[in-house]
N, C-alpha and C. Protein backbone atom coordinates (compact mmCIF):
# COMPACT_ATOMS: atom_id res chain seq x y z
N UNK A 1 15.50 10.82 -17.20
CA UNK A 1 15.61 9.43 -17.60
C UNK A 1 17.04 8.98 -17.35
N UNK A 2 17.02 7.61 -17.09
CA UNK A 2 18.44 7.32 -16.23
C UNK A 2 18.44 6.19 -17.05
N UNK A 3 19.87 5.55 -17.87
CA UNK A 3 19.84 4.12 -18.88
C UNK A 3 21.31 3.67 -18.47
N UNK A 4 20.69 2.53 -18.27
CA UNK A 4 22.13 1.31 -17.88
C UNK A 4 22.30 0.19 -18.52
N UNK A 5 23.60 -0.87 -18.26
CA UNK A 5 23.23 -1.48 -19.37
C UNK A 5 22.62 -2.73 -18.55
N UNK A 6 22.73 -4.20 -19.02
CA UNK A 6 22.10 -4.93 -18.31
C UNK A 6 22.83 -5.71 -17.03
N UNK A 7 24.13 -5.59 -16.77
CA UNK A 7 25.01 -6.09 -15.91
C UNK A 7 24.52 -5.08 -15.30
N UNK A 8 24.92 -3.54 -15.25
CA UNK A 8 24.60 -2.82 -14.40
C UNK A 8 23.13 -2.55 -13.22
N UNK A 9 22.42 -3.08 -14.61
CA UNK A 9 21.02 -3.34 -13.86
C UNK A 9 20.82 -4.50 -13.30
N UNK A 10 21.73 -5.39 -13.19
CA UNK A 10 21.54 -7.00 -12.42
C UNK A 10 22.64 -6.41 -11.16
N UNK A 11 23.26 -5.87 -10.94
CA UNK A 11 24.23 -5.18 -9.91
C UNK A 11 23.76 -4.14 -8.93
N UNK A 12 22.93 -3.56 -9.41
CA UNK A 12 22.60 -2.49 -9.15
C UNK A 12 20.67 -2.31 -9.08
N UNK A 13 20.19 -3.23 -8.77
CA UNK A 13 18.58 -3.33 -8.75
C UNK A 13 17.95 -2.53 -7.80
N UNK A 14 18.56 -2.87 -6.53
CA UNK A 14 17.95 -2.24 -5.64
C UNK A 14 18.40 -0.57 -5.49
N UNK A 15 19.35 0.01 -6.09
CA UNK A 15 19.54 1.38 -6.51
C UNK A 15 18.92 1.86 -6.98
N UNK A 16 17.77 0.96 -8.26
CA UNK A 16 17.76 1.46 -9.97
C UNK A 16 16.11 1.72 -9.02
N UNK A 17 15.86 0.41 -8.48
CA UNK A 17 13.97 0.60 -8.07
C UNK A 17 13.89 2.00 -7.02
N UNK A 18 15.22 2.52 -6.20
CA UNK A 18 15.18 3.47 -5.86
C UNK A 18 14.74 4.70 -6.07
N UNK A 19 15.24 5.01 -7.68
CA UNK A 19 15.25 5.67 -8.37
C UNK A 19 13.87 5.98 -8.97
N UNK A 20 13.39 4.72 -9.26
CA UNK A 20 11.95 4.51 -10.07
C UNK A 20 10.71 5.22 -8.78
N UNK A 21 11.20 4.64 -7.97
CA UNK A 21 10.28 5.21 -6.09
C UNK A 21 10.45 6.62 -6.51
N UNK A 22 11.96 7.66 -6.48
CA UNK A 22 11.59 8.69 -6.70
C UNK A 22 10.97 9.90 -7.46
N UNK A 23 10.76 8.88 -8.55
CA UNK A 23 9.90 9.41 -9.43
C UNK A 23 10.66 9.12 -10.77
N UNK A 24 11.97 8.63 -11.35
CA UNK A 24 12.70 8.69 -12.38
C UNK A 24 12.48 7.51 -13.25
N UNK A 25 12.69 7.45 -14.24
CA UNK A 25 12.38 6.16 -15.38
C UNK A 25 14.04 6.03 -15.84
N UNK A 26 13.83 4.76 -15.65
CA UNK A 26 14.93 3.92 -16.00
C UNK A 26 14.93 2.95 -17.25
N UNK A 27 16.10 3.16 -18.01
CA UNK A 27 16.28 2.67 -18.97
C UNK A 27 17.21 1.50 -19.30
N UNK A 28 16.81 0.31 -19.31
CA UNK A 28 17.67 -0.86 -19.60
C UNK A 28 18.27 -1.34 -20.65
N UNK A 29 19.70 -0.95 -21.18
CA UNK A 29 19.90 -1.43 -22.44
C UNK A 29 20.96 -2.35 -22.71
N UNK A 30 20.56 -3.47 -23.91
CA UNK A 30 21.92 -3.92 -24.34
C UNK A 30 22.79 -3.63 -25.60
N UNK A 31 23.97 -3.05 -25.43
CA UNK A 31 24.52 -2.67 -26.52
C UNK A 31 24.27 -1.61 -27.10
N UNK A 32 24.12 -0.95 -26.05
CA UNK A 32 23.36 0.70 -26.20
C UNK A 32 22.26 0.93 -27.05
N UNK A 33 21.46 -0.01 -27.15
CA UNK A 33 20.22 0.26 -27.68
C UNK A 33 19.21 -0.87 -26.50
N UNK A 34 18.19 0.18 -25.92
CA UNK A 34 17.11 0.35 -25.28
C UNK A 34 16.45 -0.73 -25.43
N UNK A 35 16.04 -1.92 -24.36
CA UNK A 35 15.43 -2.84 -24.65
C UNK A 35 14.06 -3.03 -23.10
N UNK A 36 14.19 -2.35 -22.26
CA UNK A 36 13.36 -2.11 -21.20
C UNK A 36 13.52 -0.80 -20.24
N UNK A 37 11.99 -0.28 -19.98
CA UNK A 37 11.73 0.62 -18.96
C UNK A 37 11.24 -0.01 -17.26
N UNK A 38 12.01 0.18 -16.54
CA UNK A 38 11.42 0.04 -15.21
C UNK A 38 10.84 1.92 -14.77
N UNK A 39 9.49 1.51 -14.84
CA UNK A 39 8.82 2.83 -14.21
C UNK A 39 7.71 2.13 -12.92
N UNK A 40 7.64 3.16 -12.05
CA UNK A 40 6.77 2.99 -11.05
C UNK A 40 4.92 2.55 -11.10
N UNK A 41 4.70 1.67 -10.51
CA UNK A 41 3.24 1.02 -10.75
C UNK A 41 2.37 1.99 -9.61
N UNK A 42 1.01 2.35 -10.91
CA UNK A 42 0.31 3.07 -9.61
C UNK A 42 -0.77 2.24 -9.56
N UNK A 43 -1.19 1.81 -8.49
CA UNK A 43 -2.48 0.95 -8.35
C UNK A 43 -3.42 2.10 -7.25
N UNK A 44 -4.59 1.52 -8.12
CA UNK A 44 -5.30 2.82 -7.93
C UNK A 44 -6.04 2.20 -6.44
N UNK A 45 -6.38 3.38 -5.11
CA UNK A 45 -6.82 2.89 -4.19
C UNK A 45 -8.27 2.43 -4.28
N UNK A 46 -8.63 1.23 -3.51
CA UNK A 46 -9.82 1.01 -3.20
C UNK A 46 -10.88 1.82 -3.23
N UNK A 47 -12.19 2.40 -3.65
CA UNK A 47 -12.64 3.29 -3.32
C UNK A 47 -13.89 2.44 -2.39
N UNK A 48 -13.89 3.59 -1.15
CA UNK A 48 -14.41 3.10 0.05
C UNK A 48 -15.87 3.49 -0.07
N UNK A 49 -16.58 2.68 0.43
CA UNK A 49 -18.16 2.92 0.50
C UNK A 49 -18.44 2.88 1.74
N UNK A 50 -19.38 3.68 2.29
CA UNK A 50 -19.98 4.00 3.59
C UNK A 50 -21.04 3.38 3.58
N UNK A 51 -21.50 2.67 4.83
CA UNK A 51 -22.52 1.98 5.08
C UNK A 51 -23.04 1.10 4.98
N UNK A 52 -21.29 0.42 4.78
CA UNK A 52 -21.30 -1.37 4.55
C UNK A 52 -21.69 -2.21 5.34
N UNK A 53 -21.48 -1.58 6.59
CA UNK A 53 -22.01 -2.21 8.20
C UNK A 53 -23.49 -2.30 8.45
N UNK A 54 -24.01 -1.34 8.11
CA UNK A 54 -25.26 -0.84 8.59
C UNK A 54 -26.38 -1.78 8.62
N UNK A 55 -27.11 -1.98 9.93
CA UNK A 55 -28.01 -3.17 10.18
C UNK A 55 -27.39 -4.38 10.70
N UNK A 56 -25.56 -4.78 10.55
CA UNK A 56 -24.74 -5.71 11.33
C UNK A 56 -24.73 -5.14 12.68
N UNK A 57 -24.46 -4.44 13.21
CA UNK A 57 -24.50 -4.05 14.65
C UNK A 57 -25.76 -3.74 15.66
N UNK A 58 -25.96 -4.33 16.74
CA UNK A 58 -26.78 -4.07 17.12
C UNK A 58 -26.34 -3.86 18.67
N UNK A 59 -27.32 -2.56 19.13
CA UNK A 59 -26.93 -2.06 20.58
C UNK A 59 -27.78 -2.65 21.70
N UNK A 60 -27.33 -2.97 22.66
CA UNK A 60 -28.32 -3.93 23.36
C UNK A 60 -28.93 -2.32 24.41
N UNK A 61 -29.91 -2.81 25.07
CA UNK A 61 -30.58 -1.84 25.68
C UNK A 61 -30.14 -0.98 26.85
N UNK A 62 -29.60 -1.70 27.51
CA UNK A 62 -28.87 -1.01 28.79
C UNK A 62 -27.16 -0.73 28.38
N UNK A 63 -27.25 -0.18 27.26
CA UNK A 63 -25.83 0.36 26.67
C UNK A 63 -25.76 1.50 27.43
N UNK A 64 -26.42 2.44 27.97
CA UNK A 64 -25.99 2.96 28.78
C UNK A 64 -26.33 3.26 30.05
N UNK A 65 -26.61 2.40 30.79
CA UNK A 65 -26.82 1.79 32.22
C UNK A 65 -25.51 2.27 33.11
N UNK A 66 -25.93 2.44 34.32
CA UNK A 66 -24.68 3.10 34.94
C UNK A 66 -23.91 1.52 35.48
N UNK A 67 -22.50 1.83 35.31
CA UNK A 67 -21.64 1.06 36.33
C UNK A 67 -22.09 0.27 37.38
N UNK A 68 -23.05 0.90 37.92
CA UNK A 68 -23.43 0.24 39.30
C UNK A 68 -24.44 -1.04 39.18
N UNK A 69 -25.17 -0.52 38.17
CA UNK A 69 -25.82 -2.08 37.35
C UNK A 69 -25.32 -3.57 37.55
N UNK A 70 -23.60 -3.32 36.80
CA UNK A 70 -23.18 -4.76 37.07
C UNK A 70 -21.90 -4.65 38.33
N UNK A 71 -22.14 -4.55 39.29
CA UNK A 71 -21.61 -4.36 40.79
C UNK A 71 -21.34 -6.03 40.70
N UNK A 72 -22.48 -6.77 40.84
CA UNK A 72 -22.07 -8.19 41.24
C UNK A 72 -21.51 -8.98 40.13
N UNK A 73 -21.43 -8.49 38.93
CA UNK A 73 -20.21 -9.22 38.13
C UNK A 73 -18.58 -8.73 37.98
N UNK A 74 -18.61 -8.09 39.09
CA UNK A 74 -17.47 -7.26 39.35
C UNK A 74 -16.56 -7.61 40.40
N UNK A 75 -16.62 -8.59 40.83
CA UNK A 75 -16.16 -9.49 42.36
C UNK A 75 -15.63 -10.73 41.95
């Protein structure tokens, strides 16, 4: 735990959130008594579902038709 006072923490912010990134809790005080914690926010990830697509896509028939198929849109 790391405690500063509040000038220091208006001086020094982008140090202090440094700190909080590496894992440390920071302590903001005035007059040496403790009036805020800056600690790191975890937001929890999305959880992903499979087969959200399914039935949006559709393959047309000559998906795999050779090259030579479209020769004359090729000119």
């Amino acid at each position: 735990m790391y405690q500063v006072n509040i000038h220091e923490a208006k001086t020094n912010l982008s140090k202090l959130i440094k700190k909080v990134i590496e894992g440390e809790e920071v302590i903001i005080a005035k007059g040496n008594k403790p009036v805020a914690k800056l600690i790191q926010l975890d937001y929890p990830k999305p959880e992903r579902k499979l087969g959200t697509a399914a039935g949006l896509i559709e393959i047309a028939d000559d998906f795999e038709s050779s090259i030579d198929d479209f020769k004359e849109y090729m000119s």
